[in-house]
N, C-alpha and C. Protein backbone atom coordinates (compact mmCIF):
# COMPACT_ATOMS: atom_id res chain seq x y z
N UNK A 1 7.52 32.30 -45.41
CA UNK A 1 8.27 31.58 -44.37
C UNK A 1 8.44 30.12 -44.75
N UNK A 2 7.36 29.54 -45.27
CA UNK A 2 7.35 28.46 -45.49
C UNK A 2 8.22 28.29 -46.82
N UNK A 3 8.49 29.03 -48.00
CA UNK A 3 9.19 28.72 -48.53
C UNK A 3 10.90 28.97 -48.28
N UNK A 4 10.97 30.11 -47.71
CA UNK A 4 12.29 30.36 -46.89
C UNK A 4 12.37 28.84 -46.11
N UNK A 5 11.97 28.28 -45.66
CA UNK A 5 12.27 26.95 -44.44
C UNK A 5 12.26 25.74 -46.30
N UNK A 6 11.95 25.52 -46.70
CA UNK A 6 11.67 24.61 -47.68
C UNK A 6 13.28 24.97 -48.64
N UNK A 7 13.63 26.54 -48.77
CA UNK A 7 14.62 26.00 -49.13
C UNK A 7 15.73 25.91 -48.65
N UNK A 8 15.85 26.17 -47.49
CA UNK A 8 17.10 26.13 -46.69
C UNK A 8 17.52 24.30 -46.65
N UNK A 9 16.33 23.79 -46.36
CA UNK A 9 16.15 22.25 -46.41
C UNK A 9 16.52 21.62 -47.22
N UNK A 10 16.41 22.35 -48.83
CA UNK A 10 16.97 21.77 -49.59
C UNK A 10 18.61 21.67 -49.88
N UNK A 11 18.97 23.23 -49.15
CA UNK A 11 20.26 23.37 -49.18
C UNK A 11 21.02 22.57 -48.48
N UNK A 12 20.53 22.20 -47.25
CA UNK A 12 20.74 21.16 -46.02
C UNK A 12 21.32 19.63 -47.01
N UNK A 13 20.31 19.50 -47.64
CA UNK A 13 20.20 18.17 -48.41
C UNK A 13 21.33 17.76 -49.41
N UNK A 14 21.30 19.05 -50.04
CA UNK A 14 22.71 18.73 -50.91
C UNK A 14 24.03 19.03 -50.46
N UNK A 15 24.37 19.80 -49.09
CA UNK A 15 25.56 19.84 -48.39
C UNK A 15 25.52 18.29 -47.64
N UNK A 16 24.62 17.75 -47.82
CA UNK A 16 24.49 16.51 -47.12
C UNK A 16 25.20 15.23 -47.90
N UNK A 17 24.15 15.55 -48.84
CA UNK A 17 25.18 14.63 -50.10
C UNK A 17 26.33 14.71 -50.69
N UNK A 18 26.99 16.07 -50.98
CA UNK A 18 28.21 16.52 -51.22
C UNK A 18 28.79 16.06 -49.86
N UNK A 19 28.77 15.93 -48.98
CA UNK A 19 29.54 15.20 -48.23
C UNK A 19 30.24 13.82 -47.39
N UNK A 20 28.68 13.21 -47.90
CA UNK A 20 28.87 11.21 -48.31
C UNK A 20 29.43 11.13 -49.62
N UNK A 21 29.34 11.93 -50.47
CA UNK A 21 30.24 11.15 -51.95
C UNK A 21 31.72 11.56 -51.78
N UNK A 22 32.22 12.59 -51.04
CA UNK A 22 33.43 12.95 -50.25
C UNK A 22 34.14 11.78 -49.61
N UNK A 23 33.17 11.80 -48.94
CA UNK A 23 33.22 10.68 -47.61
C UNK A 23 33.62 9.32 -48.03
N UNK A 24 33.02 8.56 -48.90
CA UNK A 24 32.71 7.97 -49.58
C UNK A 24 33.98 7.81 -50.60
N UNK A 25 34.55 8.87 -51.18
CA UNK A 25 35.33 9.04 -52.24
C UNK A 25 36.76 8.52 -51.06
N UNK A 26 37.16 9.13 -50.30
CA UNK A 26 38.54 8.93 -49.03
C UNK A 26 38.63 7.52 -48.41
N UNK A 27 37.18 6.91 -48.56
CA UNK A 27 37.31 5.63 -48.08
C UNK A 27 37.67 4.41 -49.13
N UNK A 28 37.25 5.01 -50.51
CA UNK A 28 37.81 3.87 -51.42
C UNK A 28 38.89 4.23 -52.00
N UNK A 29 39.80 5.29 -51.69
CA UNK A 29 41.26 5.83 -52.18
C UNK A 29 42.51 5.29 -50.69
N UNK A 30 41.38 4.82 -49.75
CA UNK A 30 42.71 4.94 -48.96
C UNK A 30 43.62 2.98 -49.25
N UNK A 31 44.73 3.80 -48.90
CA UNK A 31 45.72 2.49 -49.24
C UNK A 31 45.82 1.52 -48.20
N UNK A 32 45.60 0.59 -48.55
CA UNK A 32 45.90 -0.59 -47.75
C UNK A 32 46.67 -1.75 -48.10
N UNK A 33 47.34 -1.98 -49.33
CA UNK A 33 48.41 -2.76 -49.52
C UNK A 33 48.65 -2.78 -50.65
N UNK A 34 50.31 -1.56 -50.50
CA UNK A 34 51.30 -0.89 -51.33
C UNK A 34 52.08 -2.17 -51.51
N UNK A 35 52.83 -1.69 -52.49
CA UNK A 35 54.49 -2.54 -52.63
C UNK A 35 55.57 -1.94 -51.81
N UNK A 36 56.54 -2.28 -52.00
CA UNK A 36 57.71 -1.55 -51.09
C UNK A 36 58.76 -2.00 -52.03
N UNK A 37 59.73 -0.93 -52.27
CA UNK A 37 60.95 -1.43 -53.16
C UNK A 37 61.44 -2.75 -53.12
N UNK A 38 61.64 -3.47 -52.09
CA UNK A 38 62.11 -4.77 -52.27
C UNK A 38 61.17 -5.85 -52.82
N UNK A 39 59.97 -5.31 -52.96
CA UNK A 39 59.21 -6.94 -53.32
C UNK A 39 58.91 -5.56 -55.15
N UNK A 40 59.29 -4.62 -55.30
CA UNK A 40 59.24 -4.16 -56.82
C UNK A 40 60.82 -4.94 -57.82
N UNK A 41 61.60 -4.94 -56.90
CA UNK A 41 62.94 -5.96 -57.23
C UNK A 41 62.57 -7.19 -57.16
N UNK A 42 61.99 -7.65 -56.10
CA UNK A 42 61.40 -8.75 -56.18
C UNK A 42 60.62 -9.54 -57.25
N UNK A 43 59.83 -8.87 -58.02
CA UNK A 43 58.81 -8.83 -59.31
C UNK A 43 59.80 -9.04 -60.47
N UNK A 44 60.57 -7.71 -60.35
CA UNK A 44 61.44 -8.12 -61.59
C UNK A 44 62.40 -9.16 -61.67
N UNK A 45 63.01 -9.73 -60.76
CA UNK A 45 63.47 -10.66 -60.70
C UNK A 45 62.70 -11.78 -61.17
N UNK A 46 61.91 -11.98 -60.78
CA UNK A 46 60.64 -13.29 -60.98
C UNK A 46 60.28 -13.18 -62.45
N UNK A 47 59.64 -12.05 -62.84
CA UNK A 47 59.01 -12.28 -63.99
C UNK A 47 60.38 -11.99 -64.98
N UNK A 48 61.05 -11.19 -65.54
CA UNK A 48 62.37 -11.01 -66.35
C UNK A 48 63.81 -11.91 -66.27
N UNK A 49 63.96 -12.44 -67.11
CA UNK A 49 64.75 -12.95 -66.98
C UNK A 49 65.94 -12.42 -66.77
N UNK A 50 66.16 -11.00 -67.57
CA UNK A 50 67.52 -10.36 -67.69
C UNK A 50 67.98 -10.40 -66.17
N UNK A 51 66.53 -9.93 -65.02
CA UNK A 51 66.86 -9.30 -64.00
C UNK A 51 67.47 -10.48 -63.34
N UNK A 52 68.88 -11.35 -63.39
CA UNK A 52 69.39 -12.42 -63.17
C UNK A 52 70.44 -11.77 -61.64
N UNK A 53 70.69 -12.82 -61.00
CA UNK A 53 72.09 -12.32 -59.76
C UNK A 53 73.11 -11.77 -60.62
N UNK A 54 73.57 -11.56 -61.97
CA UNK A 54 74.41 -11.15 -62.64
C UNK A 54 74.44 -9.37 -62.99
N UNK A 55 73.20 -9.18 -63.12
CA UNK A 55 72.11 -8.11 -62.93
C UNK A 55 72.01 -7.19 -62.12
N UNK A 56 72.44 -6.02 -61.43
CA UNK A 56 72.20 -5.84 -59.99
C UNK A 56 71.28 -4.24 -60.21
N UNK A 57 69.88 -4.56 -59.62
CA UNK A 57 68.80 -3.53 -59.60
C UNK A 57 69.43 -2.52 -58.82
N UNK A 58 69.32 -1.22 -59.16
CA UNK A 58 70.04 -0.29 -58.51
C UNK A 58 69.32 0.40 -57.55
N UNK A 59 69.61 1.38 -55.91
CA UNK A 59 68.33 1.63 -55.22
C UNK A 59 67.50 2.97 -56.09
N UNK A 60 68.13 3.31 -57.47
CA UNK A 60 67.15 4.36 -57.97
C UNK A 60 65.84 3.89 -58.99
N UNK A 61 64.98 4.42 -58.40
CA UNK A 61 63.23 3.84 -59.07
C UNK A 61 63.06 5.02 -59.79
N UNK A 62 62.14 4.87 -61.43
CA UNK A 62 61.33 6.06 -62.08
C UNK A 62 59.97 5.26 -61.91
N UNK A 63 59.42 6.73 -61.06
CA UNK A 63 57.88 6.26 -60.53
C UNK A 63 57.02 7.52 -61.36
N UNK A 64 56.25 7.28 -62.04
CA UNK A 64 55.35 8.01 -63.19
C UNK A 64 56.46 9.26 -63.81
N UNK A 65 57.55 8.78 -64.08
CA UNK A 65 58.65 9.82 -64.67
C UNK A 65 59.74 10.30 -63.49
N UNK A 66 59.47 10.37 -62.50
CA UNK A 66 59.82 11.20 -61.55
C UNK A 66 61.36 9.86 -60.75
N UNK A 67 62.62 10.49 -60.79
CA UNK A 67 63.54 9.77 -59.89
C UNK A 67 63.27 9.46 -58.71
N UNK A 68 63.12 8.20 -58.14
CA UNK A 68 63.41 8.15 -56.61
C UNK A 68 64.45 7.36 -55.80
N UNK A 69 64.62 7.65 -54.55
CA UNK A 69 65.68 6.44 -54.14
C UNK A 69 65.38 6.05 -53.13
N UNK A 70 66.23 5.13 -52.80
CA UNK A 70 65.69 3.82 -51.44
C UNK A 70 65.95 4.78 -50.82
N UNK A 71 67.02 5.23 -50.49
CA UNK A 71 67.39 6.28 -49.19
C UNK A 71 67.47 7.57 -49.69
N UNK A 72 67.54 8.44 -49.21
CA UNK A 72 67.19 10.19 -49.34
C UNK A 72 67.85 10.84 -48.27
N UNK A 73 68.28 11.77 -49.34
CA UNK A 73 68.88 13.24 -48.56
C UNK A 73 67.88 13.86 -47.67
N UNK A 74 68.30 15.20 -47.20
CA UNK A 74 67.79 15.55 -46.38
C UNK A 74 66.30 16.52 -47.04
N UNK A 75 65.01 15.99 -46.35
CA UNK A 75 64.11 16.71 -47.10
C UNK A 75 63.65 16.04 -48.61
N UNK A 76 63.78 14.76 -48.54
CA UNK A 76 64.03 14.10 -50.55
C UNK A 76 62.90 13.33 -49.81
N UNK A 77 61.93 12.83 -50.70
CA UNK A 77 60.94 11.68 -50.98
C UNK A 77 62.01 10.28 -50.87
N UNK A 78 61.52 9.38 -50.45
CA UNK A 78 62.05 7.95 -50.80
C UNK A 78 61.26 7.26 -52.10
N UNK A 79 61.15 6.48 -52.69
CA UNK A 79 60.38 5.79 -53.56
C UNK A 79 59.36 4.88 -52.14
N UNK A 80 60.00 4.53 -51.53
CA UNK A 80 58.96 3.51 -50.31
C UNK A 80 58.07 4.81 -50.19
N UNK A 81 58.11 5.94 -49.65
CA UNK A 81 57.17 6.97 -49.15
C UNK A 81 56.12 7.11 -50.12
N UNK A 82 56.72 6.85 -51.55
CA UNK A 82 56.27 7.26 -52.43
C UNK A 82 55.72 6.16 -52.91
N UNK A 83 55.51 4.96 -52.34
CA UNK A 83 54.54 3.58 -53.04
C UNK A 83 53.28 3.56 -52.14
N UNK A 84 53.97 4.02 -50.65
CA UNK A 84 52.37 4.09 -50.15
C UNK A 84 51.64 4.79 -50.13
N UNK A 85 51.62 5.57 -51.25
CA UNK A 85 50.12 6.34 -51.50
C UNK A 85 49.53 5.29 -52.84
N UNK A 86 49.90 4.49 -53.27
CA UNK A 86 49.52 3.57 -54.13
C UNK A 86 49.26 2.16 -53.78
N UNK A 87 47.77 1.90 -53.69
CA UNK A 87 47.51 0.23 -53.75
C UNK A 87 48.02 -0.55 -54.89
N UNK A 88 48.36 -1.79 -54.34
CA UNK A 88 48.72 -2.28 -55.57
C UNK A 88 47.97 -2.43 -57.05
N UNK A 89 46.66 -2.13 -56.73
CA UNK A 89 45.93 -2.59 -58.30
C UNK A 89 46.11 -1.64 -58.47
N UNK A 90 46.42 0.06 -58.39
CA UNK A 90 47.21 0.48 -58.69
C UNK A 90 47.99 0.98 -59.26
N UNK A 91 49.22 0.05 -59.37
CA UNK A 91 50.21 -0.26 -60.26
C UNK A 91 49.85 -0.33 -61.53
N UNK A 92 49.94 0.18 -62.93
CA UNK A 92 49.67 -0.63 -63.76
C UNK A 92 51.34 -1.17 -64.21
N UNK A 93 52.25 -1.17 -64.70
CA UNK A 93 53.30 -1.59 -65.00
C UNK A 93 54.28 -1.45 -64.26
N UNK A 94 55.75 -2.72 -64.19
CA UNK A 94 56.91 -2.60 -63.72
C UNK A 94 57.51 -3.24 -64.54
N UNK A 95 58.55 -2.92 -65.24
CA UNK A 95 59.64 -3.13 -65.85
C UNK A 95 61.15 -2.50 -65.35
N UNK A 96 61.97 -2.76 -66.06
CA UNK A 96 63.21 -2.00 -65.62
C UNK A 96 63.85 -1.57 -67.01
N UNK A 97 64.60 -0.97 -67.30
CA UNK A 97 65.43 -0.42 -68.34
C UNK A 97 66.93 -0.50 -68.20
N UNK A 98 67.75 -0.49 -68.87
CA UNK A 98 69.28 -0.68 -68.78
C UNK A 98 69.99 0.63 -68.58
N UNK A 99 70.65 0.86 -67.29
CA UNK A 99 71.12 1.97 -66.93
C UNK A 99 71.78 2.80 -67.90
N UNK A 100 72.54 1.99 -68.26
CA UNK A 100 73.41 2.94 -69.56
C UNK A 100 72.90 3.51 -70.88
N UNK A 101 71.16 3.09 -71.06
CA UNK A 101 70.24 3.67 -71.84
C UNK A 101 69.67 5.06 -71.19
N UNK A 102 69.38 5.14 -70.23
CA UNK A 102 68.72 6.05 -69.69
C UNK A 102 69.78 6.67 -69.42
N UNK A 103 69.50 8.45 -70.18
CA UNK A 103 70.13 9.59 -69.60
C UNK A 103 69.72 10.11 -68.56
N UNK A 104 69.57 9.68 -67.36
CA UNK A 104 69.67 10.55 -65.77
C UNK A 104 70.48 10.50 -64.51
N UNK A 105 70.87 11.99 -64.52
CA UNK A 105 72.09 12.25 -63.56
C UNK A 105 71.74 11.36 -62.03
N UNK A 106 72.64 10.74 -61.56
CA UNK A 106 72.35 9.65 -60.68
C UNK A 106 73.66 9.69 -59.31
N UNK A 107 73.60 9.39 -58.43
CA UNK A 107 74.47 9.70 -57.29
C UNK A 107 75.72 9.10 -56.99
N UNK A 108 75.44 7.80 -58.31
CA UNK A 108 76.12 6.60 -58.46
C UNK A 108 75.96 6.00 -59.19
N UNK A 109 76.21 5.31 -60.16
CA UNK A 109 76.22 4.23 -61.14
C UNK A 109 76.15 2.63 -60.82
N UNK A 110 76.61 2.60 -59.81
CA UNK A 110 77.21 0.95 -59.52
C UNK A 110 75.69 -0.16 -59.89
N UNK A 111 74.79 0.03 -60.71
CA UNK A 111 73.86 -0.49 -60.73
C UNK A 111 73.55 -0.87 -62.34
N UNK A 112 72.85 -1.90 -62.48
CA UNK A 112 72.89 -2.38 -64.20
C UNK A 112 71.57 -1.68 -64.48
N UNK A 113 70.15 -2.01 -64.01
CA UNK A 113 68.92 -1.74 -64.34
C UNK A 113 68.04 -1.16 -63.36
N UNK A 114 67.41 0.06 -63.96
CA UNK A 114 66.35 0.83 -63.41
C UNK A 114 65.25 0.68 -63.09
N UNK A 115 64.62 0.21 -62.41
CA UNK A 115 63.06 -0.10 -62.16
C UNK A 115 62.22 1.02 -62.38
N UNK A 116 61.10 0.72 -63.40
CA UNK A 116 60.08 1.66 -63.92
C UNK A 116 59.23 1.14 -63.76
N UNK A 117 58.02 2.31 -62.82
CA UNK A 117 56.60 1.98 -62.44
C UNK A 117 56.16 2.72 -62.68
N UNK A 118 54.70 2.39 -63.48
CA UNK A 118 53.70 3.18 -64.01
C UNK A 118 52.34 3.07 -62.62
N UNK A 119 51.56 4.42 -62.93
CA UNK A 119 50.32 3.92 -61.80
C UNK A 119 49.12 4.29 -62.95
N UNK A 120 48.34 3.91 -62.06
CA UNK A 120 46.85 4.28 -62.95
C UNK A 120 46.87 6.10 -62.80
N UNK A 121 47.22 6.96 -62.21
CA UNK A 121 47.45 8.42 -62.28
C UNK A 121 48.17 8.56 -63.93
N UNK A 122 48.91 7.95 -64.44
CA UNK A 122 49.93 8.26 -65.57
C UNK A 122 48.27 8.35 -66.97
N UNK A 123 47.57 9.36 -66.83
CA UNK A 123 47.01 8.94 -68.28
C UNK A 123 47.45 9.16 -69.36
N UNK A 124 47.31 8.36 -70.69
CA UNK A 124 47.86 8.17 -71.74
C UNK A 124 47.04 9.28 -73.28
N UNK A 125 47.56 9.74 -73.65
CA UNK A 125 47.26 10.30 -74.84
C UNK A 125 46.90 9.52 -75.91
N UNK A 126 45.77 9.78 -76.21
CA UNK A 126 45.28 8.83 -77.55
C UNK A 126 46.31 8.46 -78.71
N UNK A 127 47.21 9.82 -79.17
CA UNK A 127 48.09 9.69 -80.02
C UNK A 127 49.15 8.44 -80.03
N UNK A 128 49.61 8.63 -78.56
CA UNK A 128 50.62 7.52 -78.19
C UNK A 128 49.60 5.71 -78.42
N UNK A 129 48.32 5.58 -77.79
CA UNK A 129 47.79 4.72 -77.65
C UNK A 129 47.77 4.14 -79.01
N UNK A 130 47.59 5.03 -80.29
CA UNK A 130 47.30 5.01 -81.37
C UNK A 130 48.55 3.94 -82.15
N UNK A 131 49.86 4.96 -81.88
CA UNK A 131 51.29 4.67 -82.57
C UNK A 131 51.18 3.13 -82.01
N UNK A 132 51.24 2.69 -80.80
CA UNK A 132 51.29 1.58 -80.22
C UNK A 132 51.06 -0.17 -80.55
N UNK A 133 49.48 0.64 -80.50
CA UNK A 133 48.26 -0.30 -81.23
C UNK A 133 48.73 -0.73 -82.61
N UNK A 134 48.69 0.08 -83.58
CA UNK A 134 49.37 0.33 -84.57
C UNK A 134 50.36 -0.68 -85.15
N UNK A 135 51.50 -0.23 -84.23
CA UNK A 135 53.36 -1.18 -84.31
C UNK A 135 52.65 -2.76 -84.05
N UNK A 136 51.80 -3.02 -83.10
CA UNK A 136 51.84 -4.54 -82.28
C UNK A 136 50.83 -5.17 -83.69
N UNK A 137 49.71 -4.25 -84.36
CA UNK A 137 48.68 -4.74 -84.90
C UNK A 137 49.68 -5.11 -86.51
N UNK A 138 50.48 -4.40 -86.63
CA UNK A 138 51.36 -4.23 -88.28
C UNK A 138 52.11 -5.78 -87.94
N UNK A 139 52.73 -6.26 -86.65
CA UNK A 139 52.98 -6.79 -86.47
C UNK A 139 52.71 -8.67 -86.79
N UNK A 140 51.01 -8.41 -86.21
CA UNK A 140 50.37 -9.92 -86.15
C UNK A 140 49.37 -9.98 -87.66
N UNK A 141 48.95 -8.41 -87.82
CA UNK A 141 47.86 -8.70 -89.17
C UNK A 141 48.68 -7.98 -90.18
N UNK A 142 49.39 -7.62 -90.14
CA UNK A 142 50.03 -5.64 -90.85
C UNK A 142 51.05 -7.03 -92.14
N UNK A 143 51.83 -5.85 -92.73
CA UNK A 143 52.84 -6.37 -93.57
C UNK A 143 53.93 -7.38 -93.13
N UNK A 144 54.18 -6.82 -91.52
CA UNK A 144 55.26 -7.16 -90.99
C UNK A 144 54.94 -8.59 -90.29
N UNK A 145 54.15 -9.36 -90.53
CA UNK A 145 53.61 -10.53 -89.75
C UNK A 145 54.26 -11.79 -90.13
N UNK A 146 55.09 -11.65 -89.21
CA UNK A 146 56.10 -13.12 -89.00
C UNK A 146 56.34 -13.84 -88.20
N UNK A 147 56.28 -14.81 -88.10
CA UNK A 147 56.79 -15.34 -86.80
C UNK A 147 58.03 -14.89 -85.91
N UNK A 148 58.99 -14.49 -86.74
CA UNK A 148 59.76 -13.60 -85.79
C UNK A 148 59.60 -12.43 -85.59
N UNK A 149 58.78 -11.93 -85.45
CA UNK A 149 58.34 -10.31 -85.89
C UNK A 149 57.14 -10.14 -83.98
N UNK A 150 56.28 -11.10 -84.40
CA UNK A 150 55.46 -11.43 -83.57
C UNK A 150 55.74 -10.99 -82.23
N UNK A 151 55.51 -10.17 -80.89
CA UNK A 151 56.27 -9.71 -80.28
C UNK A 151 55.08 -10.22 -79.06
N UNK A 152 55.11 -10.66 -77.39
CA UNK A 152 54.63 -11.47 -76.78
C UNK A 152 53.75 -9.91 -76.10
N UNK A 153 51.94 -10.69 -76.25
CA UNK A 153 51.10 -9.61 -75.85
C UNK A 153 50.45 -9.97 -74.50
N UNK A 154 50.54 -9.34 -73.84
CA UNK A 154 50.39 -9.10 -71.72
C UNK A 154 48.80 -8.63 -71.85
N UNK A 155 47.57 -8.83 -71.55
CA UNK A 155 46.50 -8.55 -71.76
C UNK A 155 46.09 -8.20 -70.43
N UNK A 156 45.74 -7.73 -70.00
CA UNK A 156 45.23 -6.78 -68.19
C UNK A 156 46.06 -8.43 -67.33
N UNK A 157 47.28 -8.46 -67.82
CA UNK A 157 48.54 -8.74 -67.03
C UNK A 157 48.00 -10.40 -67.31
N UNK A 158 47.82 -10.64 -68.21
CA UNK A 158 48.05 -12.09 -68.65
C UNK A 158 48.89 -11.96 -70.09
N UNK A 159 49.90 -12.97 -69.87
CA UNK A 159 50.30 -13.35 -71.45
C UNK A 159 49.71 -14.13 -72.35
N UNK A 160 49.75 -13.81 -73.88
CA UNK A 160 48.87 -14.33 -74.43
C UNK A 160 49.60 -15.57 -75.13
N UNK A 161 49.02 -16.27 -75.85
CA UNK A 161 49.57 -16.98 -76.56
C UNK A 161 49.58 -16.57 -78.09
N UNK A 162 50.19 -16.55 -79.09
CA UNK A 162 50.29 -15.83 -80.43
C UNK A 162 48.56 -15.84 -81.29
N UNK A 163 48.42 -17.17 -81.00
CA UNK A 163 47.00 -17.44 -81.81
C UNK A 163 45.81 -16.37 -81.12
N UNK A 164 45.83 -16.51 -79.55
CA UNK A 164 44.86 -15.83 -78.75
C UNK A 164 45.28 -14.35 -78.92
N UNK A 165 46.33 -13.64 -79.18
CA UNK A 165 46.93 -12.43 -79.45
C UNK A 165 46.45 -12.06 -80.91
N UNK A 166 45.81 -12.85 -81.82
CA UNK A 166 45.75 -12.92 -83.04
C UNK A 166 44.45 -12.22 -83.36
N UNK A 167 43.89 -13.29 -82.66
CA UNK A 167 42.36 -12.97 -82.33
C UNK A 167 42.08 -12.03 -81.86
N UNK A 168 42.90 -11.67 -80.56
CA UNK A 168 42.35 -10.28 -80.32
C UNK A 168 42.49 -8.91 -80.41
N UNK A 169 43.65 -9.00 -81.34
CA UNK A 169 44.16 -7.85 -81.58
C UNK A 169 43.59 -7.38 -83.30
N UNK A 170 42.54 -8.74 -83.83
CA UNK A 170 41.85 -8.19 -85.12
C UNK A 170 40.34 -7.42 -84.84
N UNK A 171 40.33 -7.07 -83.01
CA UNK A 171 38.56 -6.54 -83.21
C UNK A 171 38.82 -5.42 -81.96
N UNK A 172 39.84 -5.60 -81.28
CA UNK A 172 40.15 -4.36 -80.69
C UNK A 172 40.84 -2.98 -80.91
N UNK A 173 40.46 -2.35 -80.36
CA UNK A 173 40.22 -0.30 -80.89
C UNK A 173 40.99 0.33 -79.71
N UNK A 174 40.80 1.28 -80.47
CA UNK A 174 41.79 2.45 -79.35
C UNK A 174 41.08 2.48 -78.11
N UNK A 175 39.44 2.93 -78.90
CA UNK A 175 38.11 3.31 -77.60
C UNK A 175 38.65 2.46 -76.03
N UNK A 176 38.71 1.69 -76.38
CA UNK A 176 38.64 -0.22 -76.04
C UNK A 176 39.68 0.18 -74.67
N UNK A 177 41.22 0.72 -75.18
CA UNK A 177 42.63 0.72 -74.24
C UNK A 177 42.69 2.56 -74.03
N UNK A 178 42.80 1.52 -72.27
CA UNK A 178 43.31 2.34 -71.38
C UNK A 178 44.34 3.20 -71.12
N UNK A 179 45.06 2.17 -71.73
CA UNK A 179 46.81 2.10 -71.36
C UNK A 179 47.43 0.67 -72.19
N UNK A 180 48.78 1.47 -72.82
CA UNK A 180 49.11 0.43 -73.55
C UNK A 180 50.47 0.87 -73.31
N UNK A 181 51.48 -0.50 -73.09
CA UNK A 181 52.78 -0.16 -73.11
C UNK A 181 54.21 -1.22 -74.06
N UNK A 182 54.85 -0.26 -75.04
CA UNK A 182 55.64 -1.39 -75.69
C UNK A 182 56.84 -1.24 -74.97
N UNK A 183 57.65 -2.63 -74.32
CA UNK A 183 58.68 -2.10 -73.65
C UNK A 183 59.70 -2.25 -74.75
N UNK A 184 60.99 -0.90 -74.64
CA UNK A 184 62.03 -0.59 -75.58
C UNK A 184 62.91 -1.73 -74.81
N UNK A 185 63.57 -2.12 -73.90
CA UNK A 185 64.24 -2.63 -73.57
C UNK A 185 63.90 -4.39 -73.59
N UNK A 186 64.83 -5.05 -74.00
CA UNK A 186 64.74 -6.03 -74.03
C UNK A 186 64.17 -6.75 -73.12
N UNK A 187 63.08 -7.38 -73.08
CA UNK A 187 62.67 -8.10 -71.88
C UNK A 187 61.87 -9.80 -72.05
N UNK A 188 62.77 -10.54 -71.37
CA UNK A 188 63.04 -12.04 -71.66
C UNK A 188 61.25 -12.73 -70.36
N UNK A 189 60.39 -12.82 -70.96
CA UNK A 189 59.30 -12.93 -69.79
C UNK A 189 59.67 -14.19 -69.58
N UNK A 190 59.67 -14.89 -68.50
CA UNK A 190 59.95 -16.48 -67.76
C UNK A 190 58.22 -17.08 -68.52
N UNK A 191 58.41 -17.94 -69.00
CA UNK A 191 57.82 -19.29 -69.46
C UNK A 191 56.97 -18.56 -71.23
N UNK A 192 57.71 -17.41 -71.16
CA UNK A 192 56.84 -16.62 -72.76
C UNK A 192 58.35 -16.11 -73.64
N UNK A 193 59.32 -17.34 -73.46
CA UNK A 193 61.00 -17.12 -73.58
C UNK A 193 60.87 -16.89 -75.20
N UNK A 194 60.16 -17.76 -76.23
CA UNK A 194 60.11 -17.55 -77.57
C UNK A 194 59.54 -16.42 -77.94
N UNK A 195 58.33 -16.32 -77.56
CA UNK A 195 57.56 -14.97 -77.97
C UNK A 195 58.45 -13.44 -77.40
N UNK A 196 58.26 -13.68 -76.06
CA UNK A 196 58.88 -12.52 -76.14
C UNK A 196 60.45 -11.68 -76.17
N UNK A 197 61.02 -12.22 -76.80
CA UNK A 197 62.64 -11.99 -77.37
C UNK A 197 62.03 -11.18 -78.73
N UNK A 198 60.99 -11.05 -79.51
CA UNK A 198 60.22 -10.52 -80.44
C UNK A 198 59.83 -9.39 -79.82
N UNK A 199 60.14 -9.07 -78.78
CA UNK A 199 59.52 -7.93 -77.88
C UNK A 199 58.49 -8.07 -77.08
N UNK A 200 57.75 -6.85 -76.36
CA UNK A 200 56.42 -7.56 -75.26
C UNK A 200 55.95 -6.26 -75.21
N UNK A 201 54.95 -6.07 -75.84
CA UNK A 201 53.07 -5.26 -75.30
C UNK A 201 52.31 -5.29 -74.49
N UNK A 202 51.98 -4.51 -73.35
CA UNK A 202 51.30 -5.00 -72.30
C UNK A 202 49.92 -3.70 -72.45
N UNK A 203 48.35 -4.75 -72.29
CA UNK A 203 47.72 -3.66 -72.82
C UNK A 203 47.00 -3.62 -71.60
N UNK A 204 46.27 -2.48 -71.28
CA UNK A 204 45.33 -2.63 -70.38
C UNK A 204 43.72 -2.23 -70.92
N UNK A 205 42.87 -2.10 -70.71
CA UNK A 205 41.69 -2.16 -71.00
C UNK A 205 40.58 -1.26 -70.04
N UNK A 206 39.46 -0.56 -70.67
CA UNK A 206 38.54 0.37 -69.84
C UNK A 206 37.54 -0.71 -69.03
């Protein structure tokens, strides 16, 4: 009897705990301050230069691959529906791409650039992390190391300066990144105007 009661107790104990690390788990996932499409236009505007009044961000978003739009058919996700399940830290990247690069069937055209958001859900394949690392490192230490070659490096969302990019891109490893992103599309960063016309790497870190 006494061991029948001893282990029921124990069973007690670990349905107990399996249910504070639950518990526990819902309270540090829940969202409390998303973006909303207009302040993701907002961003790009600020930080890109391309994204100028000449420029016009279109209402279609690619959110971890997937199309969305400001407004929706009947039964369709919005991209807003679809930011608030995401806090902003979050986010790891926003960029935009040039409509007429991207092949996807769209409802309308009347728009120059696509807004692309990555989240921390998107994990990255070592392979890709690899190619990446690779292009930016050939770049600053590799054959290809030029001053115009040199392409402007975003470090857990700081820009670097070439020398500090120098440094740290001769002792860091794959192990090391999280997430690493080279953007294909031209992107002009406000006050990193020399460096990054060479292109821009944005890395993130474990």
């Amino acid at each position: 009897m006494k061991t029948n009661t001893s282990f029921i107790l124990l069973v007690l104990l670990k349905v107990l705990f399996i249910s504070s690390c639950v518990t526990t788990k819902n309270v540090s996932q829940k969202v409390t301050n998303s973006y909303t499409s207009n302040e993701i236009k907002q961003y790009i505007q600020e930080r890109f230069l391309h994204a100028s009044d000449s420029l016009k961000i279109g209402a279609m978003f690619i959110l971890d691959g997937i199309p969305y739009y400001e407004e929706s058919d009947v039964n369709e996700h919005t991209i807003d529906s679809e930011l608030k399940k995401y806090d902003k830290a979050a986010i790891r990247t926003i960029y935009f791409v040039n409509a007429s690069k991207l092949h996807i069937v769209c409802r309308s055209y009347d728009f120059d650039l696509i807004p692309i958001i990555r989240t921390n859900e998107n994990k990255q394949k070592r392979k890709a992390k690899k190619e990446m690392l690779t292009w930016v490192k050939d770049r600053y230490v590799g054959e290809h190391r030029t001053v115009n070659h040199k392409p402007l490096v975003i470090f857990n969302r700081k820009p670097l300066t070439t020398k500090t990019a120098f440094q740290l891109l001769q002792t860091l490893k794959i192990k090391h990144i999280d997430f690493i992103q080279k953007y294909e599309e031209s992107q002009v960063i406000a006050g990193f105007e020399h460096i990054s016309k060479n292109g821009v790497v944005e890395i993130f870190t474990k």
